[in-house]
N, C-alpha and C. Protein backbone atom coordinates (compact mmCIF):
# COMPACT_ATOMS: atom_id res chain seq x y z
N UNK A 1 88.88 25.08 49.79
CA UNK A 1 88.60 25.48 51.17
C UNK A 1 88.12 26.92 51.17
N UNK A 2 87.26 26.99 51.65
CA UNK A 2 86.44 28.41 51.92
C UNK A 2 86.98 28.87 53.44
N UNK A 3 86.67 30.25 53.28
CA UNK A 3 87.22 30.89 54.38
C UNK A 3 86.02 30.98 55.65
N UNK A 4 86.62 30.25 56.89
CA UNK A 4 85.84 29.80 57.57
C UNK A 4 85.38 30.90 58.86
N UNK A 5 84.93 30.66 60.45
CA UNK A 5 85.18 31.48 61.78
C UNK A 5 86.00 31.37 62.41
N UNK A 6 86.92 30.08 61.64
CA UNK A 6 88.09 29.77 62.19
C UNK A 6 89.47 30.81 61.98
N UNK A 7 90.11 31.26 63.21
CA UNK A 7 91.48 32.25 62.87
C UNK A 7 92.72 31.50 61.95
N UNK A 8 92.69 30.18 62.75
CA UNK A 8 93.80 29.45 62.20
C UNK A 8 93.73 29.12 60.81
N UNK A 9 92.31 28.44 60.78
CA UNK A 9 92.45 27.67 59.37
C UNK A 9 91.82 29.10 58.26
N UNK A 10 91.64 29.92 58.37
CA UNK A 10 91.64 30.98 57.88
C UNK A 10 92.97 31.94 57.23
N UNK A 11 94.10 31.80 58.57
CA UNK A 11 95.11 32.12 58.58
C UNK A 11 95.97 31.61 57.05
N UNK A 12 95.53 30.01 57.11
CA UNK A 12 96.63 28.75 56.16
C UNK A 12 95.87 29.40 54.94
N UNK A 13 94.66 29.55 54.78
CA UNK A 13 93.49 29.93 53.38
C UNK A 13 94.35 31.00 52.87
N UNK A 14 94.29 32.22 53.56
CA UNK A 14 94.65 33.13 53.26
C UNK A 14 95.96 33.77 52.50
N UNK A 15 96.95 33.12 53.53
CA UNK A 15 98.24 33.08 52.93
C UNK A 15 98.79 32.55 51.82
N UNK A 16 98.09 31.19 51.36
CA UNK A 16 98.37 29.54 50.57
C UNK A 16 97.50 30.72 49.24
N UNK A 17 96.47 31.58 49.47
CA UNK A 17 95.52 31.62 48.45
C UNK A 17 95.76 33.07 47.64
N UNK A 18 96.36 34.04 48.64
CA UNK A 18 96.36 35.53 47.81
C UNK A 18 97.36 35.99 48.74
N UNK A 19 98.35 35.19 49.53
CA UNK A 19 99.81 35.65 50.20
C UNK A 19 99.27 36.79 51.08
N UNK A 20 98.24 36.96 52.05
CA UNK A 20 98.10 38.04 53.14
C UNK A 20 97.64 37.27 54.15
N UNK A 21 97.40 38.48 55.08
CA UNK A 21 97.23 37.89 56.56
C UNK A 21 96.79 38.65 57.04
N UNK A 22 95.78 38.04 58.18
CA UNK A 22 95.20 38.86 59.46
C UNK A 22 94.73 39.13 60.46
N UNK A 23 95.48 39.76 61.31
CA UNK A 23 95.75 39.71 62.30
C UNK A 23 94.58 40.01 63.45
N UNK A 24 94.34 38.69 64.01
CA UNK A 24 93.08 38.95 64.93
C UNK A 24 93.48 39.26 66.22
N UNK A 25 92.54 39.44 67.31
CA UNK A 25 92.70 40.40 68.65
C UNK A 25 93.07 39.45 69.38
N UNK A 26 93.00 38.18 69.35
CA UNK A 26 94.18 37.26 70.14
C UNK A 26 94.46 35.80 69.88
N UNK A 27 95.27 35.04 70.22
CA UNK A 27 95.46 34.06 69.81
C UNK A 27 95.25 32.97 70.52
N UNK A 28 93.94 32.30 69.47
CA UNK A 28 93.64 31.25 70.05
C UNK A 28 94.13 29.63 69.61
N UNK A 29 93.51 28.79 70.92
CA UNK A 29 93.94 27.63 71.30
C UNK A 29 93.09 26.91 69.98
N UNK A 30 94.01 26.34 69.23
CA UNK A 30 93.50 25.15 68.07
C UNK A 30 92.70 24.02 68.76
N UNK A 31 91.97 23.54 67.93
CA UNK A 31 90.76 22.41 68.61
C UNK A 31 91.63 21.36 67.23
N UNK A 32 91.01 20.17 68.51
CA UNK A 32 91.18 18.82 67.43
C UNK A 32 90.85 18.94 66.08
N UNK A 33 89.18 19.72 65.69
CA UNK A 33 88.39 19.59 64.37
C UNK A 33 89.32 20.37 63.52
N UNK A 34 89.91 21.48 64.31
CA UNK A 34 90.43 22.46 63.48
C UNK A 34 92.28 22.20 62.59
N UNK A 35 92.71 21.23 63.39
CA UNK A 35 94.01 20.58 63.09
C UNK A 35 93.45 19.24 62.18
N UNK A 36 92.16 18.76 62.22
CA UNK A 36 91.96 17.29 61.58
C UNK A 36 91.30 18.10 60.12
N UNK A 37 90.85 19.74 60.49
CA UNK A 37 90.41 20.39 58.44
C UNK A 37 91.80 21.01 58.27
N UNK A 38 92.87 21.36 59.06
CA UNK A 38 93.68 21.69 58.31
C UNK A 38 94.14 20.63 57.71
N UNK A 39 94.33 19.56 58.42
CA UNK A 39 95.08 18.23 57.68
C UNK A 39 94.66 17.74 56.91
N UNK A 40 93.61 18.09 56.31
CA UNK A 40 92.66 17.45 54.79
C UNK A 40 92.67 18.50 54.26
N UNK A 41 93.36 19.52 54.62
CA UNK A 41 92.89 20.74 53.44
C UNK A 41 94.90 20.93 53.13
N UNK A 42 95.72 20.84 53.74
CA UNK A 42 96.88 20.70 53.18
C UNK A 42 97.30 19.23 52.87
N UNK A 43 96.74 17.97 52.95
CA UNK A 43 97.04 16.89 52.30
C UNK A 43 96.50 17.33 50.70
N UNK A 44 95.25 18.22 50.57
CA UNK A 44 94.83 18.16 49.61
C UNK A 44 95.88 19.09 48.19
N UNK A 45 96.47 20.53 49.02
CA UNK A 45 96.92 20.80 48.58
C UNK A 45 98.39 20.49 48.32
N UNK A 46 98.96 19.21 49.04
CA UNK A 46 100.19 18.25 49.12
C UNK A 46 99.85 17.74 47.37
N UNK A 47 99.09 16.95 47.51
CA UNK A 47 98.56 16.29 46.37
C UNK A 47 98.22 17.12 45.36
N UNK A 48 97.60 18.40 45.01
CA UNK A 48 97.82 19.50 44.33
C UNK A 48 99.38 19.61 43.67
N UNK A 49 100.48 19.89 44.35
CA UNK A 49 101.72 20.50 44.07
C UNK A 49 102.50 19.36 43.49
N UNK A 50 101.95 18.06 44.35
CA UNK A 50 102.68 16.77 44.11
C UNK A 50 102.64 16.83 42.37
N UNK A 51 101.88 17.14 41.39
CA UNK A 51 101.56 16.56 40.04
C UNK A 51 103.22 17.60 39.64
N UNK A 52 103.84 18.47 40.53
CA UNK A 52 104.70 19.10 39.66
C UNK A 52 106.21 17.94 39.92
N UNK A 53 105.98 16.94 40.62
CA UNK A 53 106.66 16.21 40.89
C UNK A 53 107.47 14.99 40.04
N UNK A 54 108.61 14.88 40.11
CA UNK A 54 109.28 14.06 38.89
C UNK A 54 108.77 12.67 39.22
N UNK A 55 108.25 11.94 40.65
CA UNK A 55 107.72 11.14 41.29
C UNK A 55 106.31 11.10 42.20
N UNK A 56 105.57 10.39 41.79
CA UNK A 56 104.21 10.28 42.95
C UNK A 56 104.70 9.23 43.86
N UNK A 57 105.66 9.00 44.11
CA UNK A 57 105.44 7.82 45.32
C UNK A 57 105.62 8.69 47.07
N UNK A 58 106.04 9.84 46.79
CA UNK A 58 106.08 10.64 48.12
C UNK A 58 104.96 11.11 48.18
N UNK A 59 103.92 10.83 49.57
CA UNK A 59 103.15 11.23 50.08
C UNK A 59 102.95 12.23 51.18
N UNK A 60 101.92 12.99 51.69
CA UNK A 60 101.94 13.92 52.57
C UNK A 60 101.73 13.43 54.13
N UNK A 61 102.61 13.99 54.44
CA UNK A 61 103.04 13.83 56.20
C UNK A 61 101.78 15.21 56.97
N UNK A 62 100.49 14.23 56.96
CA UNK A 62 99.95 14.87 57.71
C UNK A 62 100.03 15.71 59.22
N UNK A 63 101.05 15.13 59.90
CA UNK A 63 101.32 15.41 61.21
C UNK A 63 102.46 16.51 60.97
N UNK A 64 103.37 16.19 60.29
CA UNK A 64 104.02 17.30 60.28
C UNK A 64 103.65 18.75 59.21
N UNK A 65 102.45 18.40 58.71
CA UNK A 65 101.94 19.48 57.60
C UNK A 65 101.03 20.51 58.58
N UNK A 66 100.28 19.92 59.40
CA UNK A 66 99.61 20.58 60.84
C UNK A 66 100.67 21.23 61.75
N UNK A 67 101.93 20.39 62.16
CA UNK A 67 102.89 21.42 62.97
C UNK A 67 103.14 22.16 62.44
N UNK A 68 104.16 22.92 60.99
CA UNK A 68 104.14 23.24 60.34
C UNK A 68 103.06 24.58 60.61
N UNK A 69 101.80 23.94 59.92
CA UNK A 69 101.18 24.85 60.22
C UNK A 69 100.73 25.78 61.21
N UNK A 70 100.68 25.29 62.18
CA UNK A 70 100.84 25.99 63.61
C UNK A 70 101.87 27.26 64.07
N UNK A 71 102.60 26.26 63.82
CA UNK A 71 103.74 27.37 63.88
C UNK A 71 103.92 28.41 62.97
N UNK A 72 103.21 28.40 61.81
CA UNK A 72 102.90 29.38 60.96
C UNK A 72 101.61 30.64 61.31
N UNK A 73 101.02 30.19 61.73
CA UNK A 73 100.02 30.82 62.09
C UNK A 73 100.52 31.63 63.81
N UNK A 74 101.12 31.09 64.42
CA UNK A 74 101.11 31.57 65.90
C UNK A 74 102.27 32.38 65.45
N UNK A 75 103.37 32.40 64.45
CA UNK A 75 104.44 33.11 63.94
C UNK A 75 103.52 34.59 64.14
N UNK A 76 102.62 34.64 62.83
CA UNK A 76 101.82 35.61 62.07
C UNK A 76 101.34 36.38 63.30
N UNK A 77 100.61 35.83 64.49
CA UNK A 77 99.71 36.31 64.88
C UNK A 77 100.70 36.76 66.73
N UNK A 78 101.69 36.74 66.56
CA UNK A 78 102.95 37.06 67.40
C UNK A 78 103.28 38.34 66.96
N UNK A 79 103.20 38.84 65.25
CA UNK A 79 103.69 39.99 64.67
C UNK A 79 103.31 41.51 65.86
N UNK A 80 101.89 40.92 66.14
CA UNK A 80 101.50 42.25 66.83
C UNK A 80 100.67 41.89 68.17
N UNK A 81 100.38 40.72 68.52
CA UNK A 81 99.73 39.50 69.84
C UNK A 81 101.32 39.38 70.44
N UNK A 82 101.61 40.18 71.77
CA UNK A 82 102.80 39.43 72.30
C UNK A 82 102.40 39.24 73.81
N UNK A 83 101.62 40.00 74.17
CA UNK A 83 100.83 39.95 75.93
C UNK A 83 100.41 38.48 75.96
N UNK A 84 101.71 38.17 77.00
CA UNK A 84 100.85 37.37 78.05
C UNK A 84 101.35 35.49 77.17
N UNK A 85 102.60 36.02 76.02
CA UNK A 85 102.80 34.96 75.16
C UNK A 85 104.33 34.72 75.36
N UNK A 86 105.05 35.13 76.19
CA UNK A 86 106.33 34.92 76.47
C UNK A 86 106.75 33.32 77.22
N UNK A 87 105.99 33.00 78.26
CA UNK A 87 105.57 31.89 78.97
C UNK A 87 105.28 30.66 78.24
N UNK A 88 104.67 31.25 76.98
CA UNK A 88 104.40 30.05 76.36
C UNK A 88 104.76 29.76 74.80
N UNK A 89 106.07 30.66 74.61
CA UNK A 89 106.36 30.28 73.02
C UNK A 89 106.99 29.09 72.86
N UNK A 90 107.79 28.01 73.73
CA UNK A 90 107.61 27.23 73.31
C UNK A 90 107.15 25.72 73.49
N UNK A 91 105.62 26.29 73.52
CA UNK A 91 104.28 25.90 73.48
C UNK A 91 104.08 26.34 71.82
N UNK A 92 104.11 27.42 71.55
CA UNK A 92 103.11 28.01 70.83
C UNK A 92 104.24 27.61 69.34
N UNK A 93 105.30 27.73 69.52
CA UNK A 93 106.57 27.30 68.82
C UNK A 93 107.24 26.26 68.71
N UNK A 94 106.68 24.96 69.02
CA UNK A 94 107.53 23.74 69.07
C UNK A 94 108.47 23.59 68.12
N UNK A 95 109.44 22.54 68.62
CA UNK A 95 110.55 22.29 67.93
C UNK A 95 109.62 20.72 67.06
N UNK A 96 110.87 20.72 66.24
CA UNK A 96 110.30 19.18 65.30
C UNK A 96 110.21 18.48 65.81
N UNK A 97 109.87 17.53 66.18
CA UNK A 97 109.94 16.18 66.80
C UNK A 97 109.68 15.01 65.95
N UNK A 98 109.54 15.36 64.47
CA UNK A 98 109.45 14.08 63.69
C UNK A 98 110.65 13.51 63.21
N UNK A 99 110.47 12.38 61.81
CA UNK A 99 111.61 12.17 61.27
C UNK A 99 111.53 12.95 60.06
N UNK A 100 112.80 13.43 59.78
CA UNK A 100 112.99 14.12 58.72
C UNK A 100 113.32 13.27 57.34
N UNK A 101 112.39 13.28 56.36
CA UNK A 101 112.97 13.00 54.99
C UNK A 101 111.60 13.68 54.29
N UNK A 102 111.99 12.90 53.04
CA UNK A 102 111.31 13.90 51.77
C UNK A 102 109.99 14.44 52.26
N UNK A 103 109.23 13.53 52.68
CA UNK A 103 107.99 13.45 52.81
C UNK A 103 107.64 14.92 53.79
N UNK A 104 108.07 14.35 55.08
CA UNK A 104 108.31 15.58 55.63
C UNK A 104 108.65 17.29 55.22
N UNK A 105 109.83 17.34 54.46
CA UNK A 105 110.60 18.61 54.20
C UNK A 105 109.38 19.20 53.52
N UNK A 106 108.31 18.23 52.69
CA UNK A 106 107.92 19.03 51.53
C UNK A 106 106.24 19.40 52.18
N UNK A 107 106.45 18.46 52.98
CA UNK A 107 104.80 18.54 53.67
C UNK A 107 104.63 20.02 54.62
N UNK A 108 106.13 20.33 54.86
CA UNK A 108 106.13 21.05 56.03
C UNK A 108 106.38 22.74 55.61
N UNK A 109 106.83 22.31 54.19
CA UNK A 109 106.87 23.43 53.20
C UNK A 109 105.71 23.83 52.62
N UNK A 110 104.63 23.33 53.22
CA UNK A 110 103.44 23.80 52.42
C UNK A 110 102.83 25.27 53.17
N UNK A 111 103.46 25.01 54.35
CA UNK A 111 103.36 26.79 55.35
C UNK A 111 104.82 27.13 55.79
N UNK A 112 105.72 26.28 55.74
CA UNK A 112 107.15 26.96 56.13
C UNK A 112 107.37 27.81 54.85
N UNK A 113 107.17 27.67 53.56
CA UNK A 113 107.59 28.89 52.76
C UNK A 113 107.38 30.19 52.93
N UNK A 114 106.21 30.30 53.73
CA UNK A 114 106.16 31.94 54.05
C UNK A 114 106.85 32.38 55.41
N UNK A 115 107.39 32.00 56.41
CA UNK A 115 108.24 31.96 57.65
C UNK A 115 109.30 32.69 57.69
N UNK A 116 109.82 32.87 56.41
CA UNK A 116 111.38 34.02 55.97
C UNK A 116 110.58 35.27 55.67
N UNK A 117 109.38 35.51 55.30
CA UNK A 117 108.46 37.03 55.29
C UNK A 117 108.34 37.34 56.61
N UNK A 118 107.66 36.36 57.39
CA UNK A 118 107.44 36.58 58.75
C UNK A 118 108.69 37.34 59.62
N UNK A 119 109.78 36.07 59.23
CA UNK A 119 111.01 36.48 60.26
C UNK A 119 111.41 37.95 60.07
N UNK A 120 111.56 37.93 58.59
CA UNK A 120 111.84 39.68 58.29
C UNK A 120 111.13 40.80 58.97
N UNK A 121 109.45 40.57 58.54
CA UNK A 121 108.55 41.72 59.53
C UNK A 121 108.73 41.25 60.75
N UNK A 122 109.49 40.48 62.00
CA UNK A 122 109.74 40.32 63.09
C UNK A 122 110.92 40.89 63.02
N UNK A 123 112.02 41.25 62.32
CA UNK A 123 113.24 41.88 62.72
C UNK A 123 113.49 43.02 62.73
N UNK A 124 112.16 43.41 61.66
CA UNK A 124 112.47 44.90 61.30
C UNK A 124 112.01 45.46 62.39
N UNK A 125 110.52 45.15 63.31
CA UNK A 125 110.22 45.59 64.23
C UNK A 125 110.75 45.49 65.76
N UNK A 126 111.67 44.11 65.73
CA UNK A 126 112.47 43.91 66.98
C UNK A 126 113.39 43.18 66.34
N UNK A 127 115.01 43.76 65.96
CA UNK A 127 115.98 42.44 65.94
C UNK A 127 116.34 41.85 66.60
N UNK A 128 116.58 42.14 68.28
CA UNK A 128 116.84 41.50 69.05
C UNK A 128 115.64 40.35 69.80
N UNK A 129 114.56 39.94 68.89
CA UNK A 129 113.10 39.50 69.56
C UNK A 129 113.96 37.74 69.18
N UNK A 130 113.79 37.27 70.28
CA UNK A 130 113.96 36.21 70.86
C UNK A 130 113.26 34.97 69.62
N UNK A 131 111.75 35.45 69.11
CA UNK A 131 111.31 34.55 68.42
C UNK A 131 111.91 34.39 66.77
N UNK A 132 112.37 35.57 66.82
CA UNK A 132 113.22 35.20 65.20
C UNK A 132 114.09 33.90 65.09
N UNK A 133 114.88 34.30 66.43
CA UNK A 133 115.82 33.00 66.85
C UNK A 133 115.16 31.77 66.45
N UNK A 134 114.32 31.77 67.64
CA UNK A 134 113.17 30.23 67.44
C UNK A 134 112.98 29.76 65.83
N UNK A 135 112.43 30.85 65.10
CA UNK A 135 111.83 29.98 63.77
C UNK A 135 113.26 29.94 62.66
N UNK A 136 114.06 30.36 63.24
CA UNK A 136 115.29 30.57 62.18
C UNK A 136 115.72 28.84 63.06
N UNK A 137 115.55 28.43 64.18
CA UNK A 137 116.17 27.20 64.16
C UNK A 137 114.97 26.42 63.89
N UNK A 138 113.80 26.96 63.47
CA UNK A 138 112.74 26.15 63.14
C UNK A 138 113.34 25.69 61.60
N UNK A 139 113.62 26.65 60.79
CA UNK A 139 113.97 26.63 59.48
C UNK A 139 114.77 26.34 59.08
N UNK A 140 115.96 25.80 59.79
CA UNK A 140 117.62 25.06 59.68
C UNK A 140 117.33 23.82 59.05
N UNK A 141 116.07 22.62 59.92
CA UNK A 141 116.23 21.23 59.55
C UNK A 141 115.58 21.37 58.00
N UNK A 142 115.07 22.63 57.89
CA UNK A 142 113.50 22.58 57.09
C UNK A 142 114.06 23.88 55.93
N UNK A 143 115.59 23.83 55.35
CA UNK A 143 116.11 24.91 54.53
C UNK A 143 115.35 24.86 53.11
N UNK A 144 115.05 23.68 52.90
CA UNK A 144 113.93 24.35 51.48
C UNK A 144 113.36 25.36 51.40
N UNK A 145 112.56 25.40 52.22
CA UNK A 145 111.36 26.43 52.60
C UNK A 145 112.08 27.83 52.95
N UNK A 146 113.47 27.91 53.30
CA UNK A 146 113.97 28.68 53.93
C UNK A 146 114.64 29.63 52.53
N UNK A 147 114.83 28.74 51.20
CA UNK A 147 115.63 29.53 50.62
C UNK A 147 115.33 30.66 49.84
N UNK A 148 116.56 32.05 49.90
CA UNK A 148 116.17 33.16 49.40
C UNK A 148 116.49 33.76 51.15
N UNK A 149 116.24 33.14 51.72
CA UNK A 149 116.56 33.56 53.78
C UNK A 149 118.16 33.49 54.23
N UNK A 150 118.33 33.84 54.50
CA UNK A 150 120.26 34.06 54.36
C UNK A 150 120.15 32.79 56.27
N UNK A 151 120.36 31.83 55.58
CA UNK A 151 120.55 30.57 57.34
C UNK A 151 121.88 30.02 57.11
N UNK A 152 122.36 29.58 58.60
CA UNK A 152 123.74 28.71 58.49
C UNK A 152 123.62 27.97 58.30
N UNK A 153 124.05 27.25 56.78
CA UNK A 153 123.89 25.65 56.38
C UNK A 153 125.55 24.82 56.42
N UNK A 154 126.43 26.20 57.03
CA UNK A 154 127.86 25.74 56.61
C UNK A 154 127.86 23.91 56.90
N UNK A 155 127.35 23.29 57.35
CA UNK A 155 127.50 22.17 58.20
C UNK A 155 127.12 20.76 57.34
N UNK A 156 126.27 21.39 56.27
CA UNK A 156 125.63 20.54 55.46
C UNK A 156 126.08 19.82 54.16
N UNK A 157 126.47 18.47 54.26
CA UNK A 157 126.63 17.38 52.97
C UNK A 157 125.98 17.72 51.50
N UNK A 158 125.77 18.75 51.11
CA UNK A 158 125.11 18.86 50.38
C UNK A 158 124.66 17.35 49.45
N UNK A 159 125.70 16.83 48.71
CA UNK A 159 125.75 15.57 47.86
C UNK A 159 124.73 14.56 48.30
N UNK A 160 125.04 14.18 50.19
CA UNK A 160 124.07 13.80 50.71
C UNK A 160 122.67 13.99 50.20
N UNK A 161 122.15 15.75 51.42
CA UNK A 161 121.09 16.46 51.41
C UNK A 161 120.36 16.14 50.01
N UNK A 162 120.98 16.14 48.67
CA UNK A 162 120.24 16.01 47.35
C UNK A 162 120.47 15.25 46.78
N UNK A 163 120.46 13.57 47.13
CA UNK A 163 120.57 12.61 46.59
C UNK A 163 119.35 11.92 46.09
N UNK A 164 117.93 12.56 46.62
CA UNK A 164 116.36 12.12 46.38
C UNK A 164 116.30 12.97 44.74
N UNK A 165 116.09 12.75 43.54
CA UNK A 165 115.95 12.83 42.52
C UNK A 165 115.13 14.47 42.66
N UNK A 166 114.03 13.65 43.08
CA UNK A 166 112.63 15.21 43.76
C UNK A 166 112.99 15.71 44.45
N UNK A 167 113.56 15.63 45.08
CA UNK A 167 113.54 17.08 45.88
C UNK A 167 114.80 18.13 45.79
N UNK A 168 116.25 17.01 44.67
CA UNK A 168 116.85 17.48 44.29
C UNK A 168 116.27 18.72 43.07
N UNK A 169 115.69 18.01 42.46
CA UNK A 169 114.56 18.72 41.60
C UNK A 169 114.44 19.96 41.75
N UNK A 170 113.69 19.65 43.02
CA UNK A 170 112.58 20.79 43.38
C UNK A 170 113.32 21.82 44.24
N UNK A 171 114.35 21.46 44.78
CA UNK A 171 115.62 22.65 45.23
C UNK A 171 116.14 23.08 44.08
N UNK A 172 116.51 22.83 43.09
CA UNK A 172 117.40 23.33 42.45
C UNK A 172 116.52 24.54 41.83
N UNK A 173 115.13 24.25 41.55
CA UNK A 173 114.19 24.87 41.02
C UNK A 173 113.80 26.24 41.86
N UNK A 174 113.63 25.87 43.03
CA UNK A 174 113.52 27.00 44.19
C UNK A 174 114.94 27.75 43.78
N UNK A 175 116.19 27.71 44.30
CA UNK A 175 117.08 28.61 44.28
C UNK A 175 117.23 29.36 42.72
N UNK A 176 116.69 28.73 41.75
CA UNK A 176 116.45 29.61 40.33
C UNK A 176 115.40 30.37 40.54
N UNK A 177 114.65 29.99 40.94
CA UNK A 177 113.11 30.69 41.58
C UNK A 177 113.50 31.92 42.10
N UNK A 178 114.35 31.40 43.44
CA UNK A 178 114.74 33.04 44.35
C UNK A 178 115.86 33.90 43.58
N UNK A 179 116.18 33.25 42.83
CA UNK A 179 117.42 33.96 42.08
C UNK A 179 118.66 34.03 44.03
N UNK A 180 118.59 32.71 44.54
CA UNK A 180 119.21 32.77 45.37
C UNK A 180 120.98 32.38 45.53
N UNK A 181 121.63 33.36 45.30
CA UNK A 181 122.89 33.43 44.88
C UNK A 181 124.19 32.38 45.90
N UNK A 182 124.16 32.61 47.04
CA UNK A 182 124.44 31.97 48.01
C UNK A 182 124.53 30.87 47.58
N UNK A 183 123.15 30.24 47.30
CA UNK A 183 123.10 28.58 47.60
C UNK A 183 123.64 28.45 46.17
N UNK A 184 123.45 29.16 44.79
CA UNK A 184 123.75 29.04 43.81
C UNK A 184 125.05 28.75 43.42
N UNK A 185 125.95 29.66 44.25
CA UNK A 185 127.53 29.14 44.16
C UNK A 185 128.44 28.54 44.92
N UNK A 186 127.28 27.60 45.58
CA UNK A 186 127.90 26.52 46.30
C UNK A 186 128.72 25.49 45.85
N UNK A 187 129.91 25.09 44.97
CA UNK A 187 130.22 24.39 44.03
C UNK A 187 129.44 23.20 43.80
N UNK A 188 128.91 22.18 44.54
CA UNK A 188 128.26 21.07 44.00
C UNK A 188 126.97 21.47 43.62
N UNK A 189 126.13 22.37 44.08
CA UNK A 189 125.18 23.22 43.72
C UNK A 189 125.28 23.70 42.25
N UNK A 190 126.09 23.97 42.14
CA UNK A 190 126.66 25.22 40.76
C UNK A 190 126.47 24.25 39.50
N UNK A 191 127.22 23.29 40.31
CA UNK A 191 127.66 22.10 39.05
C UNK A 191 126.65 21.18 38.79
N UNK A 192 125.53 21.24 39.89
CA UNK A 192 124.04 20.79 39.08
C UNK A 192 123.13 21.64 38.17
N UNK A 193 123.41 22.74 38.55
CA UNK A 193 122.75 23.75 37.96
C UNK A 193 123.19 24.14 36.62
N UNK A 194 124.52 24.24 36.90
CA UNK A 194 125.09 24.55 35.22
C UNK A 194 124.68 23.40 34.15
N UNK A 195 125.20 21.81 34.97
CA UNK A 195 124.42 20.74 33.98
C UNK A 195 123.10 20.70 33.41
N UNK A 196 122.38 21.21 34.69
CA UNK A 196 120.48 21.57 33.85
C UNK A 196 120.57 22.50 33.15
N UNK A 197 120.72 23.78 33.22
CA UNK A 197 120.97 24.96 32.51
C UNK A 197 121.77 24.63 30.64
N UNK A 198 122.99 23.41 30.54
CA UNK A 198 123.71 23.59 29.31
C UNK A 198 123.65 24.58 29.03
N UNK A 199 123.35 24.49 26.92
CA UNK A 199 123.05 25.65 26.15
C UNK A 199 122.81 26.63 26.61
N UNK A 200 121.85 26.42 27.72
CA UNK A 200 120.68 27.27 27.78
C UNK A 200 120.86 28.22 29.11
N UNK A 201 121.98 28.58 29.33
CA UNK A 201 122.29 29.07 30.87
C UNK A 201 121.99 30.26 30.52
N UNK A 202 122.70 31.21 30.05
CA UNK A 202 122.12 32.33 29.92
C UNK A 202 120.54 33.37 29.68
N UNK A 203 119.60 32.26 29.25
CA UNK A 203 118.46 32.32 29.14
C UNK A 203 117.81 32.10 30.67
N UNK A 204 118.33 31.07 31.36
CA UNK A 204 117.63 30.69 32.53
C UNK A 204 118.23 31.90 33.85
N UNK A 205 119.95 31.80 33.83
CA UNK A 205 120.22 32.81 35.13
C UNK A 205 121.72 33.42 34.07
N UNK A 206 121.75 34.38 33.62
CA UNK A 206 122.75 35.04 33.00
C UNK A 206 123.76 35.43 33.53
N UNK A 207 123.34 35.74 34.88
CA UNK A 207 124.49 36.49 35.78
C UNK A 207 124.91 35.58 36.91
N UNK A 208 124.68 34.32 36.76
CA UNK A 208 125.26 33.42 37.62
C UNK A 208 126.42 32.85 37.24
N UNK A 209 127.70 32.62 38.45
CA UNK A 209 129.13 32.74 37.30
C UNK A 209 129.37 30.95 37.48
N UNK A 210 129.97 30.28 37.04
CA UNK A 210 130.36 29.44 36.67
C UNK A 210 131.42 29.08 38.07
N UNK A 211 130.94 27.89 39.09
CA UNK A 211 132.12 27.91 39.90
C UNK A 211 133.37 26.51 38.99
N UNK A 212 134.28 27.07 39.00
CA UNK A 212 135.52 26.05 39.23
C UNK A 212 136.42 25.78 40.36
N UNK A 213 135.93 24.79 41.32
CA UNK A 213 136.49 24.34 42.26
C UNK A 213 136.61 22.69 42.44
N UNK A 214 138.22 22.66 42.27
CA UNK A 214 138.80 21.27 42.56
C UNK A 214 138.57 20.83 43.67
N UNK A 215 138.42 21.40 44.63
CA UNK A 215 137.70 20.61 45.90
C UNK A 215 136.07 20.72 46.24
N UNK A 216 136.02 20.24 45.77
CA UNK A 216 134.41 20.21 45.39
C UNK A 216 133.55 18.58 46.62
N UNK A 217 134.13 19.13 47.98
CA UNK A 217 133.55 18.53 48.88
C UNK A 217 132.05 18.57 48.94
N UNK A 218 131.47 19.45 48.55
CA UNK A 218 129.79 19.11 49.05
C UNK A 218 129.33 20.14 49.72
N UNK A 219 130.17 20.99 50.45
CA UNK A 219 130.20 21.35 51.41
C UNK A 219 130.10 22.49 51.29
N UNK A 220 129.04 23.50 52.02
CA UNK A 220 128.44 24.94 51.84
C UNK A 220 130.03 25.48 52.26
């Protein structure tokens, strides 16, 4: 995907391609064409990421890879666009309205991973700004994308949550990624991690300690 006259689909290029952003003089209303090239240009890159996958049978959730994206982009362009956008954040911010499973989490992670940068440059400049709120409960159903972001997961089955092979996978891989400590010594967490790790723990995270807990509910 080449960088187009488009703000939005410019916005997804930009970020997905060399992690920046930029910020235009106002924020405009997405067109059908422009949600039907984002949705062929992140199915494409769905299918891209998919090959790192222990499974191809999960496919990309076009509809929720476009919300997603939206809300990524109107995040960005909120940083310093707030006239005249109070009325309509959530318009500009919808909540999920799909079903949540693999397909989803990972489709929606293809622009929710950058959303914990965002929230940060939104707090530093206003902590009390109303929209942090919004995408931090945007990012609750959608904690993949979130991790390395300090969110309340106290609530969560973990055992459940990572019973999909992939995406158990591909979490466990992220929180080694963020060197994210939190989720790391979550005991059922710990105790997947230490099993991948064996021999080899100290090579992979050295300073991650070993939980021993007999009640080993699941549970953040």
């Amino acid at each position: 995907m080449m960088e187009t006259k488009s703000p939005f689909l410019d916005t997804l290029f930009l970020l997905r391609k060399d992690e920046c952003i930029t910020i235009f003089t106002d924020i405009q209303e997405i067109t059908k064409k422009e949600e039907q090239d984002a949705g062929d240009y992140l199915e494409s890159e769905f299918e891209k990421e998919k090959l790192e996958f222990l499974s191809d049978t999960t496919g990309c959730n076009r509809e929720t890879a476009v919300w997603a994206a939206k809300v990524l982009y109107h995040s960005v362009q909120m940083h310093l666009i707030r006239k005249g956008t109070g009325k309509d954040l959530n318009k500009l911010i919808p909540a999920f309205k799909g079903i949540r499973d693999i397909s989803s989490i990972l489709s929606a992670d293809l622009s929710l991973r950058f959303l914990p940068q965002i929230i940060e440059v939104l707090t530093i400049a206003d902590p009390e700004d109303v929209l942090v709120k919004m995408l931090e409960e945007i990012l609750l159903p959608f904690h993949y994308s979130g991790i390395g972001y300090d969110l309340d997961l106290e609530k969560i089955n973990w055992e459940e949550e990572l019973k999909d092979k992939t995406y158990r996978k591909l979490y466990l891989e992220r929180i080694v990624e963020k060197k994210a400590y939190k989720l790391a010594e979550i005991p059922y967490i710990n105790q997947l991690l230490i099993a991948e790790f064996g021999l080899y723990k100290d090579i992979f995270w050295r300073e991650l300690k070993t939980i021993n807990n007999e009640d080993n509910d699941s549970k953040y």
